[in-house]
Protein backbone atom coordinates (compact mmCIF):
# COMPACT_ATOMS: atom_id res chain seq x y z
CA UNK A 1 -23.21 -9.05 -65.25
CA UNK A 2 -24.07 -8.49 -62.02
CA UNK A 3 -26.68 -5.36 -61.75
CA UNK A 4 -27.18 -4.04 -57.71
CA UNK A 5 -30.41 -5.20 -56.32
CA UNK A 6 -30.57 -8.07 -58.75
CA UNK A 7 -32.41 -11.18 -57.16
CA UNK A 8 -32.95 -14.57 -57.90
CA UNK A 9 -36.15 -13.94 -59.72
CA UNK A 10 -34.64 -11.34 -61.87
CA UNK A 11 -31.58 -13.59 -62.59
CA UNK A 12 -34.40 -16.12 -64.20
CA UNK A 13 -36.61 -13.73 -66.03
CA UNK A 14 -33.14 -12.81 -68.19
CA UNK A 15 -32.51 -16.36 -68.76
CA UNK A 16 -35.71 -16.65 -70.45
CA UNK A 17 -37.53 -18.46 -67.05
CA UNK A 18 -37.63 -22.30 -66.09
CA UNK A 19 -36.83 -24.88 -68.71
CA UNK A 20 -40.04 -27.36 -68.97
CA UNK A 21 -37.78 -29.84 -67.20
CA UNK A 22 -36.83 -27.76 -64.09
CA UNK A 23 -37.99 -29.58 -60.87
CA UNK A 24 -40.77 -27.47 -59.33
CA UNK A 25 -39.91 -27.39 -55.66
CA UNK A 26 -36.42 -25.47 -54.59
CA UNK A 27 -33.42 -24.31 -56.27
CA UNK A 28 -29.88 -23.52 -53.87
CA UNK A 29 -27.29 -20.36 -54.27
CA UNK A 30 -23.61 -21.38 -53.95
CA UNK A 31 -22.25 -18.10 -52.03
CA UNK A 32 -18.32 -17.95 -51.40
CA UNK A 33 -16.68 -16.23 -48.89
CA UNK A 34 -13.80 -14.39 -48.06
CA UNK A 35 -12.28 -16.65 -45.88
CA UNK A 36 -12.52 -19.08 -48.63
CA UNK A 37 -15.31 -21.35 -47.20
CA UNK A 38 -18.65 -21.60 -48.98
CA UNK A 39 -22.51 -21.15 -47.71
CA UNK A 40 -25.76 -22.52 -49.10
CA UNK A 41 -28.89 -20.18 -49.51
CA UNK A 42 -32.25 -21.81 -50.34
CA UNK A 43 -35.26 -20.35 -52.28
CA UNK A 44 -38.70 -20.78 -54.09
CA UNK A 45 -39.18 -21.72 -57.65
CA UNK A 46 -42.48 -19.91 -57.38
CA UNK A 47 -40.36 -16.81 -56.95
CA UNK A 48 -37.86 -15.38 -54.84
CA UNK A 49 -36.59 -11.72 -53.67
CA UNK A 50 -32.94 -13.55 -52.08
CA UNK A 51 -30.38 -10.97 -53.50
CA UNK A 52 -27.42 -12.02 -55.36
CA UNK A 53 -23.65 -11.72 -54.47
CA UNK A 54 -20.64 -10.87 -56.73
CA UNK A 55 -19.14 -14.32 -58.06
CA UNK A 56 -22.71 -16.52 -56.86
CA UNK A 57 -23.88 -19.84 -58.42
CA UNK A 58 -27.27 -20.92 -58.77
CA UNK A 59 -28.78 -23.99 -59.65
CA UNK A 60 -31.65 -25.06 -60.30
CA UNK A 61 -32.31 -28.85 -60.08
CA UNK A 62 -34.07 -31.27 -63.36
CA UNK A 63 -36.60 -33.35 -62.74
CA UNK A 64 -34.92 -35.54 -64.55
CA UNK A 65 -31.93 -35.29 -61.71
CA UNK A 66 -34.58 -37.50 -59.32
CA UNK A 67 -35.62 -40.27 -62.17
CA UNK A 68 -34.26 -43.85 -61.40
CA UNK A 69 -33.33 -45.52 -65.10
CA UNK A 70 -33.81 -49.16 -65.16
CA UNK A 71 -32.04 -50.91 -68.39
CA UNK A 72 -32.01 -54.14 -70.31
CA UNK A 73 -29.43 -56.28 -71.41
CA UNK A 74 -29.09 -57.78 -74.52
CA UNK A 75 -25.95 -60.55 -74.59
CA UNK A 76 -24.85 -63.55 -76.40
CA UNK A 77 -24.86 -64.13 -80.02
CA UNK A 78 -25.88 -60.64 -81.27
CA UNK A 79 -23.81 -58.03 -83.23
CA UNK A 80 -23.46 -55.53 -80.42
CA UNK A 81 -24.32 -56.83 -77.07
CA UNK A 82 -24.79 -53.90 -74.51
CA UNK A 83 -27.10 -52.15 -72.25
CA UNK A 84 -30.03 -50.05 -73.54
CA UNK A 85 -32.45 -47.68 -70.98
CA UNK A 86 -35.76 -48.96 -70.17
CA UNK A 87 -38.45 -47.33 -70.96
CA UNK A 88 -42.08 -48.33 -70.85
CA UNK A 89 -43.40 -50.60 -74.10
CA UNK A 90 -39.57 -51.99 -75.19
CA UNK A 91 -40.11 -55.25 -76.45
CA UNK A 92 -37.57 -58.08 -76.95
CA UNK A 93 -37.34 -58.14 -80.47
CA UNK A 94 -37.20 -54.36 -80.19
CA UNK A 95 -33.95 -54.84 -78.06
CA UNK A 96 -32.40 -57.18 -80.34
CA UNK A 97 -32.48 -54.97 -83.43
CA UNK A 98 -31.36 -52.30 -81.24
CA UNK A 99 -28.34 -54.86 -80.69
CA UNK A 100 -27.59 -54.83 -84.43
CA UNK A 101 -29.71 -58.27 -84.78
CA UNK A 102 -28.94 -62.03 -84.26
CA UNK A 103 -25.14 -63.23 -85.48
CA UNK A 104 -25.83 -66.16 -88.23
CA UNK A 105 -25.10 -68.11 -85.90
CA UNK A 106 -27.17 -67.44 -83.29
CA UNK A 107 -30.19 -69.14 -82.26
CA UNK A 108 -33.49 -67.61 -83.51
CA UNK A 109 -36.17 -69.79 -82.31
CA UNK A 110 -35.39 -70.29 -78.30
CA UNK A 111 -34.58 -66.97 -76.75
CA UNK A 112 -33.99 -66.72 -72.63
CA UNK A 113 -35.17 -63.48 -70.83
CA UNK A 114 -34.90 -63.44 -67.45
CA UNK A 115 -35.89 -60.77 -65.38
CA UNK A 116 -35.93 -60.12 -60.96
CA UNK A 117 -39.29 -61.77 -59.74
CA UNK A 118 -41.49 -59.12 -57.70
CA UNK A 119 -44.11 -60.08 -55.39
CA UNK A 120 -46.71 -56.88 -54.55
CA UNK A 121 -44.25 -54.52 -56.09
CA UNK A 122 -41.40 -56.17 -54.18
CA UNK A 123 -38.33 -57.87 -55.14
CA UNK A 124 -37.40 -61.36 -53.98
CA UNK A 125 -33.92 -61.41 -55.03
CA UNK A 126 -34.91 -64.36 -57.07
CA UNK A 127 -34.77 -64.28 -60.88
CA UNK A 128 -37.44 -65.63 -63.49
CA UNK A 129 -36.24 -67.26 -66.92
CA UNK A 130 -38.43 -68.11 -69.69
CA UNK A 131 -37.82 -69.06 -73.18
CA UNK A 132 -39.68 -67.06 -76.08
CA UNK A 133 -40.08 -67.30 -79.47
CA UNK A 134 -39.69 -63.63 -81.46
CA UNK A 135 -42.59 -62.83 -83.12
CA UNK A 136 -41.25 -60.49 -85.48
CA UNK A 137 -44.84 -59.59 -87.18
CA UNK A 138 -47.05 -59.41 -84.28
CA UNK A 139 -46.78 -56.98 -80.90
CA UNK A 140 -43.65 -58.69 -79.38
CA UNK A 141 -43.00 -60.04 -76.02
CA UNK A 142 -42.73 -56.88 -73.19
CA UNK A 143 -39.41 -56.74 -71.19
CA UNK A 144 -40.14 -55.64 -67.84
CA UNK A 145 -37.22 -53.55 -66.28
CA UNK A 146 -34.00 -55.37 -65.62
CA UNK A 147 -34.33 -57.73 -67.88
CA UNK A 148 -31.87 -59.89 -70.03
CA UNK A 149 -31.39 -61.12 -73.16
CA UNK A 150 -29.55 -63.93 -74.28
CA UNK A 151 -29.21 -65.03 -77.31
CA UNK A 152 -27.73 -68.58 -77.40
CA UNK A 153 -25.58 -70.32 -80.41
CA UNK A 154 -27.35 -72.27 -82.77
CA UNK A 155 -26.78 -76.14 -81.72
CA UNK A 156 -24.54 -78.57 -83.16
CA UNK A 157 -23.05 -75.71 -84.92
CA UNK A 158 -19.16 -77.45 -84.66
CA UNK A 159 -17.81 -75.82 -88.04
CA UNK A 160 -15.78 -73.31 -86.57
CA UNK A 161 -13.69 -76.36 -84.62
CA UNK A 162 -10.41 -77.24 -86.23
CA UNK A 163 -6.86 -79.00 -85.59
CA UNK A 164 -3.88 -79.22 -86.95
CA UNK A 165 -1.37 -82.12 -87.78
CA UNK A 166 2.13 -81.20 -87.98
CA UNK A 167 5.37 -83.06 -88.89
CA UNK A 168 6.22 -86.32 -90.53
CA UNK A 169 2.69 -86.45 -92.70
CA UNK A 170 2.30 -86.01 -96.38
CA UNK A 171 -0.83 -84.12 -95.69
CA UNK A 172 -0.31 -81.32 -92.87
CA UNK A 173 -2.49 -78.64 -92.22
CA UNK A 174 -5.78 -77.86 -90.25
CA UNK A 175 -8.34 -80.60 -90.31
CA UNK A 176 -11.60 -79.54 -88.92
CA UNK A 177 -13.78 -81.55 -86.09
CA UNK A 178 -16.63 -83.38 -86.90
CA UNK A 179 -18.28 -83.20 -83.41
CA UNK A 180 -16.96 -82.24 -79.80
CA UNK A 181 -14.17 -85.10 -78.14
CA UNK A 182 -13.79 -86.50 -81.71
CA UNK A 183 -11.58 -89.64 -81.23
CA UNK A 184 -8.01 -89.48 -82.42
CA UNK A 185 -8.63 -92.59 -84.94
CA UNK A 186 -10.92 -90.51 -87.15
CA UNK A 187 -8.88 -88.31 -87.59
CA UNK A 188 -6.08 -90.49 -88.12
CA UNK A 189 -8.21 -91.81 -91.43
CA UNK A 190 -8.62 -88.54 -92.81
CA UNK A 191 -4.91 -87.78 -92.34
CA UNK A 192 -3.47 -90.72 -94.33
CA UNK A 193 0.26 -92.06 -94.44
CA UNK A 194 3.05 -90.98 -92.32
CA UNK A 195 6.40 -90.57 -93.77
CA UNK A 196 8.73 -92.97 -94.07
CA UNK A 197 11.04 -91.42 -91.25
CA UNK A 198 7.99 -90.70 -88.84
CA UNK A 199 8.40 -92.08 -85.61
CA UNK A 200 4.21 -92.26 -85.01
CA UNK A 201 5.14 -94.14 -81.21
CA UNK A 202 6.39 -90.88 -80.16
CA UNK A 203 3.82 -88.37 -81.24
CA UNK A 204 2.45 -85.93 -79.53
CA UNK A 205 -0.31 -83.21 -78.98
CA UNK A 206 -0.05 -79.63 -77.92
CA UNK A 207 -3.13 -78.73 -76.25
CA UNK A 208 -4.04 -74.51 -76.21
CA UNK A 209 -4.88 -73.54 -71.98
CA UNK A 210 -5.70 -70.16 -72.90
CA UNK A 211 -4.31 -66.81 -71.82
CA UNK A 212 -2.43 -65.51 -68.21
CA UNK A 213 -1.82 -62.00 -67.71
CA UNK A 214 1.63 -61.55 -66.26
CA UNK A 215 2.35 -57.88 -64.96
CA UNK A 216 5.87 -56.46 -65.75
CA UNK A 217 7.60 -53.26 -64.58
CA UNK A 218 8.90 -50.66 -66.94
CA UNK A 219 10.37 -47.56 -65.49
CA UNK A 220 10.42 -44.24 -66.81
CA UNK A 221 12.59 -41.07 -65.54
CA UNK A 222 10.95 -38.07 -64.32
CA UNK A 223 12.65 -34.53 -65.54
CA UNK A 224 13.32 -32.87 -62.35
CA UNK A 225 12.10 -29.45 -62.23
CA UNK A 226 13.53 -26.40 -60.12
CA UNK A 227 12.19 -25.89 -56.88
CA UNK A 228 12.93 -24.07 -54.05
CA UNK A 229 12.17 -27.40 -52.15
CA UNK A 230 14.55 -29.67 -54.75
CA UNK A 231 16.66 -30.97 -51.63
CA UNK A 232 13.72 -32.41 -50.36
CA UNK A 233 12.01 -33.53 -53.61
CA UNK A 234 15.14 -35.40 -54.57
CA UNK A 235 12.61 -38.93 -54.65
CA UNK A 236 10.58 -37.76 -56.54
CA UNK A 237 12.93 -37.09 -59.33
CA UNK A 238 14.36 -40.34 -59.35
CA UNK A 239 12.47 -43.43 -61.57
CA UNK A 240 9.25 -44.44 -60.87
CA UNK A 241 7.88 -47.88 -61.68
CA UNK A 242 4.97 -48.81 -64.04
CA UNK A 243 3.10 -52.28 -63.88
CA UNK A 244 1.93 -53.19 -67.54
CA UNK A 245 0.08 -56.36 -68.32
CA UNK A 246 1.23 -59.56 -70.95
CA UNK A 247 -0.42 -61.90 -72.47
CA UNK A 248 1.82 -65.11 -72.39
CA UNK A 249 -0.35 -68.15 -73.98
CA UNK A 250 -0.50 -71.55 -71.79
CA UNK A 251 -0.49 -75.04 -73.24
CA UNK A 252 0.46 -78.69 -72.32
CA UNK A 253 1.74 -81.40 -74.18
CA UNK A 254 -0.02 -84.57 -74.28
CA UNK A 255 2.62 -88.07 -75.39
CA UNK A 256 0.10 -90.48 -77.70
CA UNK A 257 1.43 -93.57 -79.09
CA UNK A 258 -0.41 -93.09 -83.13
CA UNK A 259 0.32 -96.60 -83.09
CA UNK A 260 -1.60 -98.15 -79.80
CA UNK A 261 -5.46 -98.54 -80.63
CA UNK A 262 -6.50 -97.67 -77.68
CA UNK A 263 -4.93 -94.64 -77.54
CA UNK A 264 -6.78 -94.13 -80.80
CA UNK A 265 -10.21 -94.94 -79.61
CA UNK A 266 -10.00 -93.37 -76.15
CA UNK A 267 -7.94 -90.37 -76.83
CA UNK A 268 -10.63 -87.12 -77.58
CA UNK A 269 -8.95 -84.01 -79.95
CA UNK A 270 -10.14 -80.37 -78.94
CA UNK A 271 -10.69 -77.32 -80.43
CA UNK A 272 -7.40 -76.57 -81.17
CA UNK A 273 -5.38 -79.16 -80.75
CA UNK A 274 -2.00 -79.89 -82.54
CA UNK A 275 -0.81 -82.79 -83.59
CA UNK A 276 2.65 -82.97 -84.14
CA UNK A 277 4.66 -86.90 -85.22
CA UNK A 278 8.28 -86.29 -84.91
CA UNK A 279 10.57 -87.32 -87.78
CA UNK A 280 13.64 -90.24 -87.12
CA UNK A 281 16.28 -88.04 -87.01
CA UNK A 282 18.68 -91.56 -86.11
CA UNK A 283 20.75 -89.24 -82.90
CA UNK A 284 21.54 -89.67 -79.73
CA UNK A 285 22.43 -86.96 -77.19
CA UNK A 286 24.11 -87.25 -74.00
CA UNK A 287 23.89 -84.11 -71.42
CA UNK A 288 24.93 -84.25 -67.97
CA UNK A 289 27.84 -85.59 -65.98
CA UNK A 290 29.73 -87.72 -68.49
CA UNK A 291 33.04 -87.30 -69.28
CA UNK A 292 32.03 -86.30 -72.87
CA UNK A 293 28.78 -84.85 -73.54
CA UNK A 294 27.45 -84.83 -77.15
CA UNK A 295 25.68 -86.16 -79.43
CA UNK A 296 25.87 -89.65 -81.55
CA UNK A 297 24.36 -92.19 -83.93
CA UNK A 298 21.26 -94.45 -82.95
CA UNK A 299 21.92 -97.51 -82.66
CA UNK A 300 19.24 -99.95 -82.51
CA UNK A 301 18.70 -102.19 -79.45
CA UNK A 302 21.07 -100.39 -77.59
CA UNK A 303 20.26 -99.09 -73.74
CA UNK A 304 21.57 -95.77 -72.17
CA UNK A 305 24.48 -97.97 -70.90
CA UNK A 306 26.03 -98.11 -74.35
CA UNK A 307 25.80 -94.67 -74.87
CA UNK A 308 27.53 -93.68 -71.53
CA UNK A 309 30.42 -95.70 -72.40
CA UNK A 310 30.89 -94.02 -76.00
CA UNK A 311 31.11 -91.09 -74.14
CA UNK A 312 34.05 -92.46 -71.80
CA UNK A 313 31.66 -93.41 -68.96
CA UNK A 314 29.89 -91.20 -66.08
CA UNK A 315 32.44 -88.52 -64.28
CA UNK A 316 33.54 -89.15 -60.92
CA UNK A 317 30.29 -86.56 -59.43
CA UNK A 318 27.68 -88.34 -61.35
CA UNK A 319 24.83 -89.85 -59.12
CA UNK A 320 23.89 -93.21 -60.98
CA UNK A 321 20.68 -93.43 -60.02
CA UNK A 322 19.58 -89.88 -61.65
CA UNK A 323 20.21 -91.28 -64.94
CA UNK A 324 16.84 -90.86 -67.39
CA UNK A 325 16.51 -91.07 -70.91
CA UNK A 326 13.83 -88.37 -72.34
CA UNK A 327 12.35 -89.49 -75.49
CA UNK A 328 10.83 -87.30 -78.52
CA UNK A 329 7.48 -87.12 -77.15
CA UNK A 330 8.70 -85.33 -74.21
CA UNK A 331 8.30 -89.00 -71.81
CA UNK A 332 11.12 -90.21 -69.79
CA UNK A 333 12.07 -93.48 -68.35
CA UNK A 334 14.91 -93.96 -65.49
CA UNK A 335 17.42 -96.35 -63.90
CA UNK A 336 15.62 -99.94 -62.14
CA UNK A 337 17.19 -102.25 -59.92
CA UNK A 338 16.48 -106.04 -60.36
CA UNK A 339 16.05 -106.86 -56.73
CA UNK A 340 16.92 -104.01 -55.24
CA UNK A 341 20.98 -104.53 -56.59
CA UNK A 342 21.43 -105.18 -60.80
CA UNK A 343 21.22 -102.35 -62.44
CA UNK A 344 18.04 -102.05 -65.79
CA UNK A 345 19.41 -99.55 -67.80
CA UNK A 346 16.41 -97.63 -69.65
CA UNK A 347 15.95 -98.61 -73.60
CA UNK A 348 17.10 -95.30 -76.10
CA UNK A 349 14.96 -94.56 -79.32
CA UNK A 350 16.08 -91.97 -81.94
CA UNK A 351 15.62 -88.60 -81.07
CA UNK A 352 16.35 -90.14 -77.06
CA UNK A 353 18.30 -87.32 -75.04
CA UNK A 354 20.23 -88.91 -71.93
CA UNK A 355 20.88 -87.07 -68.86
CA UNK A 356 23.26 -87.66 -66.07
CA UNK A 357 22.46 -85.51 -62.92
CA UNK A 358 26.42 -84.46 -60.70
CA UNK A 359 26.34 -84.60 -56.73
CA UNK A 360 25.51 -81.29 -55.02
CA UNK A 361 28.71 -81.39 -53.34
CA UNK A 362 28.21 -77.70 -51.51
CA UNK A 363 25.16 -79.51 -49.61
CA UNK A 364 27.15 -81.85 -47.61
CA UNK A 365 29.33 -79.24 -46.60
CA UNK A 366 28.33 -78.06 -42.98
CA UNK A 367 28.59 -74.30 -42.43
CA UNK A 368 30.34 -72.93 -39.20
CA UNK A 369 26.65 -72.71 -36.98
CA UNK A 370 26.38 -76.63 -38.13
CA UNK A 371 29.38 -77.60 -37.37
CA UNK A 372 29.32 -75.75 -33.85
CA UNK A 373 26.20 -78.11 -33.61
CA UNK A 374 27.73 -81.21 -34.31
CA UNK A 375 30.64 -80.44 -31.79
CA UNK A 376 28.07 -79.61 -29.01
CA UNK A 377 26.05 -82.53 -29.42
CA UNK A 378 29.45 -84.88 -29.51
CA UNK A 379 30.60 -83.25 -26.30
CA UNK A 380 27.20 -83.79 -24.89
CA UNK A 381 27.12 -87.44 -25.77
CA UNK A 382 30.78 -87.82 -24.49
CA UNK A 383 30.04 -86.19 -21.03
CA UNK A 384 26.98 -88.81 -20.77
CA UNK A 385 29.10 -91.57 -21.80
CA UNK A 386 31.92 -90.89 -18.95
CA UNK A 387 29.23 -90.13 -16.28
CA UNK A 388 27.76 -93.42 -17.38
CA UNK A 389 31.02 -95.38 -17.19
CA UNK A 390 31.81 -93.84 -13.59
CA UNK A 391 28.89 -94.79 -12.57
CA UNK A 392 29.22 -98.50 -13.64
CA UNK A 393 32.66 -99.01 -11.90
């Protein structure tokens, strides 16, 4: 409460005086005015006769308020990687046990701190890195302000890499790496047998690319609310849009012949990796502009051009040339032309899918600003024609 005549100085004596803390120089008074504006009134620490005003604020600054913190960071392979506050005689291995120690498999006995370089008190803008050794029974190593941590992963530490084979193979499941870029053929030996109906030419690997973050809108409806102003709040009652972020998981597929040795030697499996060997499934489907699309038996030996005419031959829109078979592995071969005129249709495999593109008939129409063209330009190269043939009489 407010008592008349009441001053700064008697304001602090019934708060019990100056926390040890307080900063010894000036404190400020917050005064608000009528008019709603505000007005700053300085005074002494050492003491002050400034009289107080109904509804004032004082404040009375820390010393603490003026201290620049300087941190560490501790990163990599530890059990809670953050930032800690500086303060004189941390040491590194007192900063990793305030990370929650080294992960199992982190690296114990090369440790990086780096750190800004000064020069006379100065920065450089220039970093230092060293490597240390913790000493955990002696004094430690001292981490100047700024510094970094980083704890690094044991080496050759591959365990944690696995695969997986998939499909026609008696033994499926996850097979784990023996070392980075292992080649396909060791693998292969740990595998086994295919099936009897596996179709090993045609296999295939599904490589993970990560993560993208694709942003989709949801809307939501606002409850409109009476106001005297609705008519012209009538926007802001209607939906609003909300970006929210997905996940969607990238990956490529990879067509390896299991059979071709150097595939095996020169192909390398990642971290992982699928493997997947299609089984003979002995069909044949036909999409596209035939004059019966379906499906049908393999036959073996056969080229797309037996197919085609099972399904009573290409319709009168179909563009020839388009035609491609696509084969399990997700590869596709297309039509050739033995010089330049006899048609090579492309071989079919089981599990082949043939496709027969039509003509894009509404493109060689010409819309009324084309044709308007066309009929300028043919007048144009009529006029020059006659004035041409006059001329040559």
């Amino acid at each position: 409460m407010l008592n008349p005549g009441m001053t700064v100085s008697d304001l602090i004596a019934r708060a019990d005086g100056l926390d040890r803390k307080a900063f010894g120089g000036k404190g400020y008074v917050r005064r608000s005015t009528e008019s709603g504006s505000g007005k700053y009134f300085e005074f002494n620490l050492s003491g002050s006769d400034l009289l107080l005003a109904n509804d004032d604020s004082v404040y009375i600054p820390s010393s603490m308020d003026l201290q620049i913190y300087d941190s560490v960071h501790v990163r990599g392979f530890v059990h809670r990687p953050e930032n800690f506050v500086h303060y004189e005689g941390l040491t590194m291995e007192q900063a990793l046990l305030l990370a929650g120690g080294i992960r199992t498999d982190g690296d114990l006995t090369r440790i990086e701190v780096s750190f800004p370089e000064q020069i006379d008190g100065v920065f450089t803008g220039q970093s230092k890195i060293v490597e240390v050794t913790p000493n955990w029974q002696g004094l430690g190593t001292l981490l100047p302000p700024g510094a970094t941590v980083s704890v690094r992963q044991r080496p050759y530490l591959n365990t944690s890499k696995v695969v997986f084979v998939v499909g026609a193979v008696r033994t499926p499941g996850g097979y784990s790496l023996t070392r980075d870029g292992e080649p396909l053929k060791d693998l292969l030996q740990r595998v086994g047998d295919f099936n009897d109906d596996a179709l090993p030419n045609f296999g295939m690997v599904v490589r993970n690319l990560g993560f993208i973050l694709e942003e989709e809108k949801k809307f939501e409806t606002k409850k409109p609310q009476f106001s005297p102003y609705a008519i012209y709040e009538q926007e802001d009652t209607l939906t609003n849009g909300k970006a929210a972020a997905k996940k969607i998981r990238r990956a490529d597929t990879i067509a390896v012949d299991l059979l071709s040795r150097t595939a095996q030697t020169q192909f390398r499996l990642q971290n992982g990796d699928t493997l997947f060997i299609p089984r003979r499934l002995n069909t044949v489907n036909i999409r596209g502009a035939v004059l019966n699309p379906g499906g049908m038996t393999f036959q073996s030996g056969k080229r797309a051009l037996y197919y085609v005419r099972r399904t009573g031959g290409l319709s009168p829109n179909a563009v020839r040339r388009s035609l491609r078979v696509e084969y399990a592995n997700g590869q596709s071969s297309g039509m050739r032309y033995a010089l330049g005129l006899l048609p090579i249709y492309p071989r079919v495999y089981s599990n082949s899918t043939i496709r027969v593109e039509e003509k894009n008939l509404e493109a060689k129409k010409l819309d009324p600003a084309q044709l308007s063209a066309v009929g300028s330009i043919l007048a144009s190269i009529s006029s020059v024609t006659l004035s041409i043939f006059y001329l040559l009489r």
